[in-house]
PDB file of N, CA and C in Angstrom:
ATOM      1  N   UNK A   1    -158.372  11.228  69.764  1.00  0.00           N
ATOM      2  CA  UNK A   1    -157.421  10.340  69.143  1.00  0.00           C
ATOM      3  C   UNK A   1    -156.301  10.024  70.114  1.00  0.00           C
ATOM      4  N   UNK A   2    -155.507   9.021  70.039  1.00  0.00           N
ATOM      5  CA  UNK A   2    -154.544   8.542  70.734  1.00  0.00           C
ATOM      6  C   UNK A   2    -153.780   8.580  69.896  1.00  0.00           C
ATOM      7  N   UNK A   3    -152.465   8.716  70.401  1.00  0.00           N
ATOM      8  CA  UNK A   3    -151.074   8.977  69.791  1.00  0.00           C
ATOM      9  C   UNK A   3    -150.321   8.041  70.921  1.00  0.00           C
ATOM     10  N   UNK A   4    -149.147   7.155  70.025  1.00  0.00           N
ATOM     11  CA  UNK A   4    -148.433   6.478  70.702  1.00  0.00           C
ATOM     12  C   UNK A   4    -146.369   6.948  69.850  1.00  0.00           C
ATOM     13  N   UNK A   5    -145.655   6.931  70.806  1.00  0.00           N
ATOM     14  CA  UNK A   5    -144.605   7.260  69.965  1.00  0.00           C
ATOM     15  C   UNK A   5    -143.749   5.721  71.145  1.00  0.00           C
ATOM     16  N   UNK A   6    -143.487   5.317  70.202  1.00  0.00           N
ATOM     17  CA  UNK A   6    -142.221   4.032  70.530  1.00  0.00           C
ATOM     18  C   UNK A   6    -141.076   4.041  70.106  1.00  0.00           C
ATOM     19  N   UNK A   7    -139.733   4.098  71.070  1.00  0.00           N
ATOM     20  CA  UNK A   7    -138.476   4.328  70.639  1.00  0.00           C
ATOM     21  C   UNK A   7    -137.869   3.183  70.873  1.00  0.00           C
ATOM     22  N   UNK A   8    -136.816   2.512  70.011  1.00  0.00           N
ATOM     23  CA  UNK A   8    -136.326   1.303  69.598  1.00  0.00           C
ATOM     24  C   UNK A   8    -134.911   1.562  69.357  1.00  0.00           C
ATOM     25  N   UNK A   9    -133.871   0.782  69.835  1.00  0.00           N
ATOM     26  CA  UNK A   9    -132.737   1.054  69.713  1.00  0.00           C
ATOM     27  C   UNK A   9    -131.875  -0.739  68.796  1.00  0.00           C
ATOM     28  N   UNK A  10    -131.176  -0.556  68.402  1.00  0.00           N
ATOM     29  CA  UNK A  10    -130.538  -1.953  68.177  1.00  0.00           C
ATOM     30  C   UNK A  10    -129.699  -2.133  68.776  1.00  0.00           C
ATOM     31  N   UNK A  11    -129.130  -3.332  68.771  1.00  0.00           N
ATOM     32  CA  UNK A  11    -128.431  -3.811  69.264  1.00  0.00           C
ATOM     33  C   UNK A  11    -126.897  -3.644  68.337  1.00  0.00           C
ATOM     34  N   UNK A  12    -125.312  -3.110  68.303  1.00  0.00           N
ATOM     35  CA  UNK A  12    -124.139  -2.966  67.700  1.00  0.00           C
ATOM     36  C   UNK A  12    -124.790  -4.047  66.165  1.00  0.00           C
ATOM     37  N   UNK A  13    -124.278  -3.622  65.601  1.00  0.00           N
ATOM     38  CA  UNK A  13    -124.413  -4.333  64.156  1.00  0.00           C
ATOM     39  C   UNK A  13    -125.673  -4.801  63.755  1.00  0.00           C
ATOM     40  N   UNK A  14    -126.511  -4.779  64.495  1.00  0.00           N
ATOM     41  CA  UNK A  14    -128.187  -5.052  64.149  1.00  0.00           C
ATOM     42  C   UNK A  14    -128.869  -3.985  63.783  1.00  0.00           C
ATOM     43  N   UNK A  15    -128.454  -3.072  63.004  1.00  0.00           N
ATOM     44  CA  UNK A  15    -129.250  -1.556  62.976  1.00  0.00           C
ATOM     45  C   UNK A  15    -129.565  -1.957  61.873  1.00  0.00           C
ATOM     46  N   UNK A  16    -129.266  -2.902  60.422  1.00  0.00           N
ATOM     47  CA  UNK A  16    -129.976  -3.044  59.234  1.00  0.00           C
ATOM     48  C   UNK A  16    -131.162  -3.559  59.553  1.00  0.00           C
ATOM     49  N   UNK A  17    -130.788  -4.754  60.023  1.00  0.00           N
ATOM     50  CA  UNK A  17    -131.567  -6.054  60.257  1.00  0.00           C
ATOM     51  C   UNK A  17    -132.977  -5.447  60.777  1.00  0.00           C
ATOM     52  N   UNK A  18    -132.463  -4.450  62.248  1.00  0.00           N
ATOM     53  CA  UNK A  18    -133.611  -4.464  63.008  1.00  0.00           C
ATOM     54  C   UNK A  18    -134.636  -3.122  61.828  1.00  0.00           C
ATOM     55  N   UNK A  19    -134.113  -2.283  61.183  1.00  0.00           N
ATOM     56  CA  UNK A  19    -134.816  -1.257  60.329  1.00  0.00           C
ATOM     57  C   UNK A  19    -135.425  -2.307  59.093  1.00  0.00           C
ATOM     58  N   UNK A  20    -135.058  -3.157  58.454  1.00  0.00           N
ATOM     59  CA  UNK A  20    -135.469  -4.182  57.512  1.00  0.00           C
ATOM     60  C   UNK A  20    -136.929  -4.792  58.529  1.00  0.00           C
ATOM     61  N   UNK A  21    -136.962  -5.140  59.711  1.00  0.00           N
ATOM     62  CA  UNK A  21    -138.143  -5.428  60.622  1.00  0.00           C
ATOM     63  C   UNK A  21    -138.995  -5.015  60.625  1.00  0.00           C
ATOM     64  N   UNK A  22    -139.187  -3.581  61.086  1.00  0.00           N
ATOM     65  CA  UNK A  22    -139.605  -2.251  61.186  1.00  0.00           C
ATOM     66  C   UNK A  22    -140.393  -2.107  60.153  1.00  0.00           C
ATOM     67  N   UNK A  23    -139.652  -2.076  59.018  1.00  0.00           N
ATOM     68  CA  UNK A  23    -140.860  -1.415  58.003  1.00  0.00           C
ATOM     69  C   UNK A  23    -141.385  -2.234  56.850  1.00  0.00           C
ATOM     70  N   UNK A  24    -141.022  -3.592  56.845  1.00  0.00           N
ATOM     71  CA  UNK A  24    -141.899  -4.593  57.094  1.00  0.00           C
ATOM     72  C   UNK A  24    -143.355  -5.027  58.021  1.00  0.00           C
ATOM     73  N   UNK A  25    -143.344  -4.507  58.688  1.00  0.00           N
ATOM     74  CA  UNK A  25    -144.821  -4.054  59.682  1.00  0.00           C
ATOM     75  C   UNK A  25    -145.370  -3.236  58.561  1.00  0.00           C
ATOM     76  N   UNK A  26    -145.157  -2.235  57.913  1.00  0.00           N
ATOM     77  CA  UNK A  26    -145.870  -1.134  57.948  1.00  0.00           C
ATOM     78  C   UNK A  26    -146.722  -1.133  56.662  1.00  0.00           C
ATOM     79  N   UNK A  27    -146.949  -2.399  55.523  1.00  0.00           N
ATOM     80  CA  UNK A  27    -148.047  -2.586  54.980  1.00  0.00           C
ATOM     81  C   UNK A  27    -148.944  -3.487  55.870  1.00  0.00           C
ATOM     82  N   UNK A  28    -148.432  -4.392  56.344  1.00  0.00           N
ATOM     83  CA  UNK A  28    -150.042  -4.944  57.536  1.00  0.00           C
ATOM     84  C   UNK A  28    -150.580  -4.333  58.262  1.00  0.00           C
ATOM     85  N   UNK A  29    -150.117  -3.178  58.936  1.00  0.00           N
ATOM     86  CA  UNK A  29    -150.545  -1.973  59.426  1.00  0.00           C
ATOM     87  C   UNK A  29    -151.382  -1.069  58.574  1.00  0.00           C
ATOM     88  N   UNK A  30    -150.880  -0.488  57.357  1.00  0.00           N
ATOM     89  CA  UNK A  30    -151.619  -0.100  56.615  1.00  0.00           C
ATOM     90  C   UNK A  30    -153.270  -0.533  56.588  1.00  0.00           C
ATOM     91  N   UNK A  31    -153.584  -2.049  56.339  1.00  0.00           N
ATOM     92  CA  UNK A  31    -155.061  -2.636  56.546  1.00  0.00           C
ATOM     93  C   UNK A  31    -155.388  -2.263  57.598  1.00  0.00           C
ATOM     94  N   UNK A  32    -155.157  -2.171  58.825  1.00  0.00           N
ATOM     95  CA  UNK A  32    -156.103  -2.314  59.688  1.00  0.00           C
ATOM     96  C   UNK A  32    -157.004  -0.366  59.825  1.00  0.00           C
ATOM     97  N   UNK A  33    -158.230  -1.131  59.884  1.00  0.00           N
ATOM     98  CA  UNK A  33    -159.379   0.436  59.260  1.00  0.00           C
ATOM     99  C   UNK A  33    -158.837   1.177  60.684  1.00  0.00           C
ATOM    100  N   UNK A  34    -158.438   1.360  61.820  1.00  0.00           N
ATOM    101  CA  UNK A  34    -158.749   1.823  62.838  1.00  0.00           C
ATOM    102  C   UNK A  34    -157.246   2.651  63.185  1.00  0.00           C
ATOM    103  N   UNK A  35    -156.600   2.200  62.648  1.00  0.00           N
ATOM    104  CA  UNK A  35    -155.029   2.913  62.960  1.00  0.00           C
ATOM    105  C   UNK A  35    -154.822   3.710  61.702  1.00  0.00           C
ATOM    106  N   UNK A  36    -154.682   5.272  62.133  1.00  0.00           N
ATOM    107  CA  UNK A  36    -154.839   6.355  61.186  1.00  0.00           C
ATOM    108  C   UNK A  36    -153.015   6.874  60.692  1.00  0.00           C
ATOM    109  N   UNK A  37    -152.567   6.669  60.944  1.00  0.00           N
ATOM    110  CA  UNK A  37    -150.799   6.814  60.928  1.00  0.00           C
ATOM    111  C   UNK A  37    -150.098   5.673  61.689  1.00  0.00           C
ATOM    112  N   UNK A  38    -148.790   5.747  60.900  1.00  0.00           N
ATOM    113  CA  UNK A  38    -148.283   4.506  61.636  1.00  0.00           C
ATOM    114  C   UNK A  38    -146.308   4.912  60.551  1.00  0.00           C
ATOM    115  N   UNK A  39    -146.096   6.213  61.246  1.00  0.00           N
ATOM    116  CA  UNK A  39    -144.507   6.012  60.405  1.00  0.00           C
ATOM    117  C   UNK A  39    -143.466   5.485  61.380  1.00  0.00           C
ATOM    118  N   UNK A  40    -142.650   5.448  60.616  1.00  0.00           N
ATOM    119  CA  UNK A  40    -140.884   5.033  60.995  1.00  0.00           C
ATOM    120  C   UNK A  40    -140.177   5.966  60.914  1.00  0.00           C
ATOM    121  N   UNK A  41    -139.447   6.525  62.061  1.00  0.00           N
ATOM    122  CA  UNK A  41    -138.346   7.497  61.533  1.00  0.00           C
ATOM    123  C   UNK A  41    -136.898   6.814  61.916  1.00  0.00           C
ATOM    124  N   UNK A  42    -135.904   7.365  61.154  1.00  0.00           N
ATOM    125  CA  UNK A  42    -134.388   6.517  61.761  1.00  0.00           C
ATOM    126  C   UNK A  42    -133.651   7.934  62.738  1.00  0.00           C
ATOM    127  N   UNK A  43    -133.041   7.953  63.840  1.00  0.00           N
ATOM    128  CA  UNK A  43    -132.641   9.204  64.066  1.00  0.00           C
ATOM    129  C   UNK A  43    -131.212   9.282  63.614  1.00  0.00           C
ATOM    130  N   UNK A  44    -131.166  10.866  63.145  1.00  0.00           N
ATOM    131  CA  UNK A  44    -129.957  11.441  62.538  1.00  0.00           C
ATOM    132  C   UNK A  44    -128.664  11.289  63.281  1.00  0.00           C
ATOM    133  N   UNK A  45    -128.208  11.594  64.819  1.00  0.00           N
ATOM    134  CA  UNK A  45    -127.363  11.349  65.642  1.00  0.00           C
ATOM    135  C   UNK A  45    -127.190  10.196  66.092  1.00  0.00           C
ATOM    136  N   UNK A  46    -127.744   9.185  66.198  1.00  0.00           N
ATOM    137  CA  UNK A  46    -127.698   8.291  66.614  1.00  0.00           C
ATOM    138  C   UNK A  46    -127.786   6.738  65.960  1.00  0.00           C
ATOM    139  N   UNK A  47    -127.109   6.081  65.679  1.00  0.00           N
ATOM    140  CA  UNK A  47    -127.123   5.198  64.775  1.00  0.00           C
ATOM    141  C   UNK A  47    -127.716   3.739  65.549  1.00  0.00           C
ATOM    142  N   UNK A  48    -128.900   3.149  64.599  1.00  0.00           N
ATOM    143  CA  UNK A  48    -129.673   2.496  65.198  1.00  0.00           C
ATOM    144  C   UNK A  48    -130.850   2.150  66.012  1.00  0.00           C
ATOM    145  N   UNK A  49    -131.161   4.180  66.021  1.00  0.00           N
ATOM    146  CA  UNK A  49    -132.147   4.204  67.080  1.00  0.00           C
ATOM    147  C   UNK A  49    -133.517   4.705  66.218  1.00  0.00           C
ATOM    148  N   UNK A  50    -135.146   3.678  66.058  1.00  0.00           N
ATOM    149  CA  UNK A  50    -135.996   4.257  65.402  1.00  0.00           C
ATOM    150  C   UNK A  50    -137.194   4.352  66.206  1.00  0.00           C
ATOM    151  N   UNK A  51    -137.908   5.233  65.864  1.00  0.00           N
ATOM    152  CA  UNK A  51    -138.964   6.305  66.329  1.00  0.00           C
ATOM    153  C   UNK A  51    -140.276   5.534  65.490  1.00  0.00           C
ATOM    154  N   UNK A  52    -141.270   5.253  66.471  1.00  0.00           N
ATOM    155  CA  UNK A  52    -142.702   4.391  65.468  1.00  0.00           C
ATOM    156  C   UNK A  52    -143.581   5.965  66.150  1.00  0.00           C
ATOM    157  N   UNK A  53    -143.800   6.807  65.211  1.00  0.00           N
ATOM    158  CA  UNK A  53    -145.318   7.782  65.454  1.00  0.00           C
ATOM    159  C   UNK A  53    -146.789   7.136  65.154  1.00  0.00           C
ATOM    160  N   UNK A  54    -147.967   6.692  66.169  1.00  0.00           N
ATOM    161  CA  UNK A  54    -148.436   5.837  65.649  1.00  0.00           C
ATOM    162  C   UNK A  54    -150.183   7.163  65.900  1.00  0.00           C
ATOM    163  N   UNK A  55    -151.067   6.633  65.276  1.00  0.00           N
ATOM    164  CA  UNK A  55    -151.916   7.664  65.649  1.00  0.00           C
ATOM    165  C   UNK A  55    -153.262   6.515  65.555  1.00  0.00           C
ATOM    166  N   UNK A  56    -154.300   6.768  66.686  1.00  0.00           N
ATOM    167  CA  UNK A  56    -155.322   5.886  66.528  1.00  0.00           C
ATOM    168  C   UNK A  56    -156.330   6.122  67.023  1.00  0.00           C
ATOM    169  N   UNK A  57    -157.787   5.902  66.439  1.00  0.00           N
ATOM    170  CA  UNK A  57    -158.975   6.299  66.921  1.00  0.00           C
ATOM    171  C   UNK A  57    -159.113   6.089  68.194  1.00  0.00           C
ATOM    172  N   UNK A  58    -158.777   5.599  68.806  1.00  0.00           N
ATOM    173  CA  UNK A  58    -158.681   5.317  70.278  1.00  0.00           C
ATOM    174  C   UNK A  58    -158.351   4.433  70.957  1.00  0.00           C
ATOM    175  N   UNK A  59    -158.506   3.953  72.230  1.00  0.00           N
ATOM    176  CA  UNK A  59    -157.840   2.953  73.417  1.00  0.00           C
ATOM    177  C   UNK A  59    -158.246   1.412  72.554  1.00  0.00           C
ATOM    178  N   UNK A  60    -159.204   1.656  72.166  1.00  0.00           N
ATOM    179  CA  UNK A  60    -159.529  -0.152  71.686  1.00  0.00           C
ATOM    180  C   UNK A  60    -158.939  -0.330  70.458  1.00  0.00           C
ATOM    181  N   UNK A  61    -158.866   0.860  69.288  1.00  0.00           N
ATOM    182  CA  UNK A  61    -158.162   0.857  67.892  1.00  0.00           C
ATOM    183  C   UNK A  61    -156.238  -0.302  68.683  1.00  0.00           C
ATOM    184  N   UNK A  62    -155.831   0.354  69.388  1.00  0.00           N
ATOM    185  CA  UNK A  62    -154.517   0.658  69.773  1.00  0.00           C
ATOM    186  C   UNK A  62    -154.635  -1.165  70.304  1.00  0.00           C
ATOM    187  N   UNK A  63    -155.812  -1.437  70.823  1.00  0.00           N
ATOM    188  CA  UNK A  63    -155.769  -2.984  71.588  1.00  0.00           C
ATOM    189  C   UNK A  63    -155.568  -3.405  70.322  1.00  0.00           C
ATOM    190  N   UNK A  64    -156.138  -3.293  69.900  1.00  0.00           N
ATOM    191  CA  UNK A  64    -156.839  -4.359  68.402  1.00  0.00           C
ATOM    192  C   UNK A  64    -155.324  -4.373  67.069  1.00  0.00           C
ATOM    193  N   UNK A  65    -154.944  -3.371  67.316  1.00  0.00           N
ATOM    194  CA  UNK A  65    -153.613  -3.056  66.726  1.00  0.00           C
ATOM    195  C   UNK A  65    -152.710  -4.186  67.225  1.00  0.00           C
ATOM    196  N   UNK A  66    -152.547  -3.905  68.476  1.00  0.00           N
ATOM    197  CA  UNK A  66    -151.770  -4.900  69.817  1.00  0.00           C
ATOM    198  C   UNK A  66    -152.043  -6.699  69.821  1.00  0.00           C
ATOM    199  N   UNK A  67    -152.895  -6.678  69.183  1.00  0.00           N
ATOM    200  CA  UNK A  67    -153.508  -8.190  69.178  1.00  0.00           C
ATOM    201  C   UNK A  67    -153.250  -8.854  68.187  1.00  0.00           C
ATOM    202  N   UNK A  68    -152.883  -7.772  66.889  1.00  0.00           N
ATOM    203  CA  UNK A  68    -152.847  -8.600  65.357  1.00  0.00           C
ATOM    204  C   UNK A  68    -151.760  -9.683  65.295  1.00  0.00           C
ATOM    205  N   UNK A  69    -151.866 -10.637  64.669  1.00  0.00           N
ATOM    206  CA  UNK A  69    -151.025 -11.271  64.372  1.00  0.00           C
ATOM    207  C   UNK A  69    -149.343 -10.910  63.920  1.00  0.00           C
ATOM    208  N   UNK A  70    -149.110  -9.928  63.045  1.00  0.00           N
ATOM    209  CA  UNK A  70    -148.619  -9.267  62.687  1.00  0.00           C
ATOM    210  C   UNK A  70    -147.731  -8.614  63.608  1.00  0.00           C
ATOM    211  N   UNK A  71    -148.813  -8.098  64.830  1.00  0.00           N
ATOM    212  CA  UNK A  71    -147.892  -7.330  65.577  1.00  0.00           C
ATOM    213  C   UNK A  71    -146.856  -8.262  66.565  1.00  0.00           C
ATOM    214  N   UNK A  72    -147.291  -9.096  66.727  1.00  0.00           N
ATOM    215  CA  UNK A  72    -146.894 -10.482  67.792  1.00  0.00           C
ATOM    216  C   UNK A  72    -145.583 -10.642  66.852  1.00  0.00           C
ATOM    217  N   UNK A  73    -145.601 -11.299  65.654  1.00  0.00           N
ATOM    218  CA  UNK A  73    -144.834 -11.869  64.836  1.00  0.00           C
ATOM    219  C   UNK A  73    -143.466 -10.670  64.997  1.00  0.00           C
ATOM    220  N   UNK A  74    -143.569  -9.918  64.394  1.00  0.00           N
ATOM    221  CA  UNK A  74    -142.828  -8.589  64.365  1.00  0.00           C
ATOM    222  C   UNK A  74    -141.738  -8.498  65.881  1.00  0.00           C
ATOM    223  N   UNK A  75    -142.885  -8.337  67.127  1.00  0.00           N
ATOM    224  CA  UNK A  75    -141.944  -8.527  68.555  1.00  0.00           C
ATOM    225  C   UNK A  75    -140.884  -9.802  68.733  1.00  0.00           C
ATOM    226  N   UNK A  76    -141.701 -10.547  68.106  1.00  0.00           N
ATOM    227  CA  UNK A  76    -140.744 -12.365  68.265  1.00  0.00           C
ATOM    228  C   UNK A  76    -139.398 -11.557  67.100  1.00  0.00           C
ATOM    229  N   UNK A  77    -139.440 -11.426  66.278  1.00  0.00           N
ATOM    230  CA  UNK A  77    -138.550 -11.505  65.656  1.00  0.00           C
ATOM    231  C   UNK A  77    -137.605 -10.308  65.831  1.00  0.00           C
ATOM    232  N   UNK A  78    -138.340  -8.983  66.354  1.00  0.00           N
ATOM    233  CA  UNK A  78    -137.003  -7.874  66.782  1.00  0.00           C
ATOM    234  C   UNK A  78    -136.597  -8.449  67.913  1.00  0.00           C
ATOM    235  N   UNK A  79    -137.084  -8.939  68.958  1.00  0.00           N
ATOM    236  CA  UNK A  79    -136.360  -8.922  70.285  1.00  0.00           C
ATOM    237  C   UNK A  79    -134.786  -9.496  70.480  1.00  0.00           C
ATOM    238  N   UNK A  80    -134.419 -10.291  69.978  1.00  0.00           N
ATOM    239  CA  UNK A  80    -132.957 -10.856  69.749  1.00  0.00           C
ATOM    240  C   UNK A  80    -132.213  -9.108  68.927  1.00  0.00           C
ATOM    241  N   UNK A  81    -132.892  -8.138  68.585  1.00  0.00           N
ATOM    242  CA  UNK A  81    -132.171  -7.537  67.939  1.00  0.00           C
ATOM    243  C   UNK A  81    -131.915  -6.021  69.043  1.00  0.00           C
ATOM    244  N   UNK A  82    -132.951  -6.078  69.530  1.00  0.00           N
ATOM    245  CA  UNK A  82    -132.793  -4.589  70.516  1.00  0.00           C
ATOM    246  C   UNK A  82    -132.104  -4.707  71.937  1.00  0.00           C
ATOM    247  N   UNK A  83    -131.154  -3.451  71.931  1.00  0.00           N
ATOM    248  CA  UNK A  83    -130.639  -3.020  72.852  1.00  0.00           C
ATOM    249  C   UNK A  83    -131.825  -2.679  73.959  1.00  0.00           C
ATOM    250  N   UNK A  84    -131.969  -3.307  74.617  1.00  0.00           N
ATOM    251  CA  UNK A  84    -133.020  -2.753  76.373  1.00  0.00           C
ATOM    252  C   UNK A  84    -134.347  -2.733  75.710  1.00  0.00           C
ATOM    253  N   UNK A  85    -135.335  -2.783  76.418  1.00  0.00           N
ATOM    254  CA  UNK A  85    -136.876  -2.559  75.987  1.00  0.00           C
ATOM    255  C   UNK A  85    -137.537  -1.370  75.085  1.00  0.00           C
ATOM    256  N   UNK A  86    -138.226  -1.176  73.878  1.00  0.00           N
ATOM    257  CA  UNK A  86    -138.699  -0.284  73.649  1.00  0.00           C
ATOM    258  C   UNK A  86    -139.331   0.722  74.524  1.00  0.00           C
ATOM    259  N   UNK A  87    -138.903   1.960  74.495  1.00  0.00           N
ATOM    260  CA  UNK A  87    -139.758   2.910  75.157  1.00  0.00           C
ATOM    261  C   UNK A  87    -141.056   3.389  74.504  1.00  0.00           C
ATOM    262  N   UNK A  88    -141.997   3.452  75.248  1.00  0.00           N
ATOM    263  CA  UNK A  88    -143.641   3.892  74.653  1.00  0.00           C
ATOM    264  C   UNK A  88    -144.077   4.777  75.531  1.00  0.00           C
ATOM    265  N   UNK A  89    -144.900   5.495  74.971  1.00  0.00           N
ATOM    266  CA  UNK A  89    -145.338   7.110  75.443  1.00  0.00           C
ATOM    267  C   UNK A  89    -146.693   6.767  75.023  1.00  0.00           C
ATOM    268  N   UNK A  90    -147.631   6.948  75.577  1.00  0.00           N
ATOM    269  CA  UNK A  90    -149.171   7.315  74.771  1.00  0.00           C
ATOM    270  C   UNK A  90    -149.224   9.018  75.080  1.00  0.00           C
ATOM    271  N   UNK A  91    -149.867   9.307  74.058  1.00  0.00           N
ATOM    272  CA  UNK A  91    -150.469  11.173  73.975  1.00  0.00           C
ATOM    273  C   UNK A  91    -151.382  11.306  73.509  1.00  0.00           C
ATOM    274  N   UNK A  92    -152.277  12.204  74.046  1.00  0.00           N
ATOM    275  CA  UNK A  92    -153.895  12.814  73.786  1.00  0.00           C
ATOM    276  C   UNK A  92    -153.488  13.866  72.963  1.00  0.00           C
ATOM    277  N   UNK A  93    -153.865  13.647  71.391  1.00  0.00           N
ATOM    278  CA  UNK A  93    -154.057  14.481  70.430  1.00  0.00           C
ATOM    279  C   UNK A  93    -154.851  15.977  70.600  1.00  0.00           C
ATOM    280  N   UNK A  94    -154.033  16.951  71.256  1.00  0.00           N
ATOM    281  CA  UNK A  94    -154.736  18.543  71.248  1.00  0.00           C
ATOM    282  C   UNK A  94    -154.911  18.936  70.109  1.00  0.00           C
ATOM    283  N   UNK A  95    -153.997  19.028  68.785  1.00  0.00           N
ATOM    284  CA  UNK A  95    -154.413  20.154  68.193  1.00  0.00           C
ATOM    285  C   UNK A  95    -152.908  19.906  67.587  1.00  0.00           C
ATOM    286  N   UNK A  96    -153.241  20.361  66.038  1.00  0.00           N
ATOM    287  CA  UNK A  96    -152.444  20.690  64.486  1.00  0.00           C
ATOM    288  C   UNK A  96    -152.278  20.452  63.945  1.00  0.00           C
ATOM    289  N   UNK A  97    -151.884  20.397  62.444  1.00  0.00           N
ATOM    290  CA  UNK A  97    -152.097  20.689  61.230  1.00  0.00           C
ATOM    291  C   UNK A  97    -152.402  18.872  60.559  1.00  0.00           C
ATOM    292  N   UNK A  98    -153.615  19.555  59.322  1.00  0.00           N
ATOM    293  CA  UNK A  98    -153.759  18.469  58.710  1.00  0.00           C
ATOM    294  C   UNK A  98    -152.728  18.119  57.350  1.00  0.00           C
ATOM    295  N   UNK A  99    -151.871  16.620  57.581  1.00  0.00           N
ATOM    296  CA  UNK A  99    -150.739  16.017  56.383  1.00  0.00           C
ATOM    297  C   UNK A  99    -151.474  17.102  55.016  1.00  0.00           C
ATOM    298  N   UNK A 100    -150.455  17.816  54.507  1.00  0.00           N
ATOM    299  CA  UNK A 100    -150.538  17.999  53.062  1.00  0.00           C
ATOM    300  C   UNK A 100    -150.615  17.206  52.055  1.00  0.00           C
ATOM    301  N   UNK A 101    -150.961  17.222  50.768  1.00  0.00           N
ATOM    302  CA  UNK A 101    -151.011  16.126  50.247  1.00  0.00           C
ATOM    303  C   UNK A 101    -150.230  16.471  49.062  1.00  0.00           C
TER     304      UNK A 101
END
């Protein structure tokens, strides 16, 4: 599995706007069969800054993710809102625990 974590900052007074963005993605995300997680976190110290944990069957799930319409739409419309470029990490899933339910 592939794991992607993307960090997003706003821009002074854009921290609603850009979190109203954000999780708006996250029912069109929901459909797609190939992307297995996909949360939002807001961080506690820092005002404005959110965390995408994304988890996916693999390198082509993650293209195909990358290609949706959805996802395009989403970039057009945060970019006027973020402070500097999102940071992205990909990680190779070792090992732990399966979500409780």
């Amino acid at each position: 599995m592939l794991v992607v974590v993307a960090v997003m900052k706003a821009k002074a007074g854009m921290e609603q706007e850009l979190e109203q963005a954000l999780k708006g993605i996250i029912p069109k995300v929901d459909a797609e069969k190939n992307t297995l997680m996909y949360t939002l976190h807001r961080a506690k110290k820092e005002a404005g800054k959110f965390l995408f944990y994304e988890k996916y069957t693999d390198k082509e799930a993650l293209k195909e993710h990358s290609a949706t319409p959805h996802f395009t739409e989403l970039f057009g419309k945060i970019a006027p809102l973020l402070d500097g470029a999102p940071v992205i990490d990909m990680y190779e899933e070792l090992a732990g625990i399966t979500p409780k339910k």
